[in-house]
Protein backbone atom coordinates (compact mmCIF):
# COMPACT_ATOMS: atom_id res chain seq x y z
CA UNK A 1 -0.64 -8.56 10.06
CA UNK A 2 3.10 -8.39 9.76
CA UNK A 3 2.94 -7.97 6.10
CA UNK A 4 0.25 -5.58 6.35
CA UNK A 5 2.68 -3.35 8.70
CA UNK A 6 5.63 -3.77 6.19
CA UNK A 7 3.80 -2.53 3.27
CA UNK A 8 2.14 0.56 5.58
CA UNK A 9 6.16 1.26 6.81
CA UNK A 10 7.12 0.90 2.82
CA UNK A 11 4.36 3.18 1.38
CA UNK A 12 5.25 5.74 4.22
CA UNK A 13 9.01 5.46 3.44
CA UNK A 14 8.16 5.76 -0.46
CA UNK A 15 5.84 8.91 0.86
CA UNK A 16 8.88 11.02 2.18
CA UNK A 17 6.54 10.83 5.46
CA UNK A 18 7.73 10.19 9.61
CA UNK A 19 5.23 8.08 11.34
CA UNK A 20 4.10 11.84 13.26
CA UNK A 21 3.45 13.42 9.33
CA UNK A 22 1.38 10.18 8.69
CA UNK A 23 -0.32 10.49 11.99
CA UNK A 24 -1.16 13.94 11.40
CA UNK A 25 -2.70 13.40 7.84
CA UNK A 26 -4.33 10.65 8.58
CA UNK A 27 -5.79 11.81 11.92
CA UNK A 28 -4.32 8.61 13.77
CA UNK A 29 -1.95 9.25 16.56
CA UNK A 30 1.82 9.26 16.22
CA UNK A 31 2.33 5.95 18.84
CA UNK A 32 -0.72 4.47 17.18
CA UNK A 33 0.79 4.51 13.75
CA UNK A 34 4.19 2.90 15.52
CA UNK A 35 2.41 0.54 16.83
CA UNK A 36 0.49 -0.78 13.82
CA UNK A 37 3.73 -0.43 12.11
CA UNK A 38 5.48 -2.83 14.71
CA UNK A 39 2.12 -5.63 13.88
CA UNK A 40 1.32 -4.87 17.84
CA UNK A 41 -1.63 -3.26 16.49
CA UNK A 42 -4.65 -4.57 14.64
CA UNK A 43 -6.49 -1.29 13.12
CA UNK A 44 -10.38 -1.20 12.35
CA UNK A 45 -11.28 -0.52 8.46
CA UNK A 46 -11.61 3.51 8.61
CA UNK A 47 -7.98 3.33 10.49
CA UNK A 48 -6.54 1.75 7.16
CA UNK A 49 -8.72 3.71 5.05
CA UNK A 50 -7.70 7.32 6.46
CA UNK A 51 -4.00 5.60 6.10
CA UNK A 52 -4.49 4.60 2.40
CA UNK A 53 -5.68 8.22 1.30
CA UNK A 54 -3.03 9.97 3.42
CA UNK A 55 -0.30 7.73 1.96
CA UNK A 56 -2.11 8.36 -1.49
CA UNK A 57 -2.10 4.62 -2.47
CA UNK A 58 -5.12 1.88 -2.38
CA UNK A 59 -6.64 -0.26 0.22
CA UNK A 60 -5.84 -3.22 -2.30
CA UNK A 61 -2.04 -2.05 -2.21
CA UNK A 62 -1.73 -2.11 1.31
CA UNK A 63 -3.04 -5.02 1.54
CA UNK A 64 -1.29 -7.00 -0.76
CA UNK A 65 -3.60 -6.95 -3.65
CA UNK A 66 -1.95 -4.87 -6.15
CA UNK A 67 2.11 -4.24 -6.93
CA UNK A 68 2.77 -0.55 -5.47
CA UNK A 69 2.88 2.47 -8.34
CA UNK A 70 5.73 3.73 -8.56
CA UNK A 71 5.30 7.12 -7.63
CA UNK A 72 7.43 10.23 -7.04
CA UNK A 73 7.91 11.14 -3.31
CA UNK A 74 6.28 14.57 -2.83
CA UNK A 75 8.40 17.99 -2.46
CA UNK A 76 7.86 19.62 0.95
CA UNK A 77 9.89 22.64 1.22
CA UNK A 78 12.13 23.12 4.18
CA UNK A 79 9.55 26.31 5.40
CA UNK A 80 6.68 23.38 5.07
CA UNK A 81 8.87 21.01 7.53
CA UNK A 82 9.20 23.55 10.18
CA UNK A 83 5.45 24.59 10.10
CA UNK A 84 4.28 21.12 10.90
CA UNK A 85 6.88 20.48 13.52
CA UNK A 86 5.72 23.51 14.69
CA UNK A 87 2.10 22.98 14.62
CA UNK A 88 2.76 19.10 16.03
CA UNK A 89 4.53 20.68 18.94
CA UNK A 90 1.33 22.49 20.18
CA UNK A 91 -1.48 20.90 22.01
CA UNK A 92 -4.90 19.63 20.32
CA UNK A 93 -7.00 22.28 20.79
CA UNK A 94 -4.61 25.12 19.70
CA UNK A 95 -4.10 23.14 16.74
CA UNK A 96 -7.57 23.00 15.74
CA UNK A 97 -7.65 26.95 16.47
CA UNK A 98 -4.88 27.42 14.02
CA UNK A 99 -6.58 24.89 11.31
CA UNK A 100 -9.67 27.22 12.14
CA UNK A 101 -8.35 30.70 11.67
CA UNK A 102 -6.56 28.30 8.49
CA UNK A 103 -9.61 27.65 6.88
CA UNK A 104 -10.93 31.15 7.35
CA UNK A 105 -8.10 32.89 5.70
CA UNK A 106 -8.39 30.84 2.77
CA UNK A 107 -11.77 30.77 1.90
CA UNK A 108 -12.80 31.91 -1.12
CA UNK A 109 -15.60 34.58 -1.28
């Protein structure tokens, strides 16, 4: 498990991501992704899944399988940074408002 948690802490790091911006994309509590990262946490299959595709490498990677791609760390603007801190300040159910009203702005007719 240890070297599972060091290649989840390396892919985030490669990522540009905080354990709360890997949390929030892959729907898995801040602590919880700390914890996993630590090896104090064993995590069920759709847990490394929903990590894999928010990290945007493979199962197989994380795991040990494959060599990681060398990939370039996304661009978040500074304006994107302080959105999501300020959406991950606000509780649950005012954040799935906002990803409501979200969803209804951008919809295309």
């Amino acid at each position: 498990m240890a070297a599972l948690a060091r290649r989840i802490v390396a892919a985030r790091q490669r990522a540009g991501l905080s354990q709360a911006d890997l949390g929030a994309a892959s729907g898995i509590h801040a602590e919880t992704v700390s914890r996993i990262e630590r090896g104090m946490l064993g995590m069920r299959v759709s847990s490394l899944l929903a990590i894999a595709s928010a990290l945007g490498v493979s199962v197989s990677e994380l795991v040990g399988e494959l060599e990681p791609q060398e990939r370039p760390a996304p661009k978040v603007s500074a304006v994107a940074r302080r959105l999501h801190g300020a959406i991950d300040a606000l509780p649950v159910d005012a954040q799935r408002v906002l990803l409501d009203v979200t969803e209804l702005l951008t919809r295309k007719p």
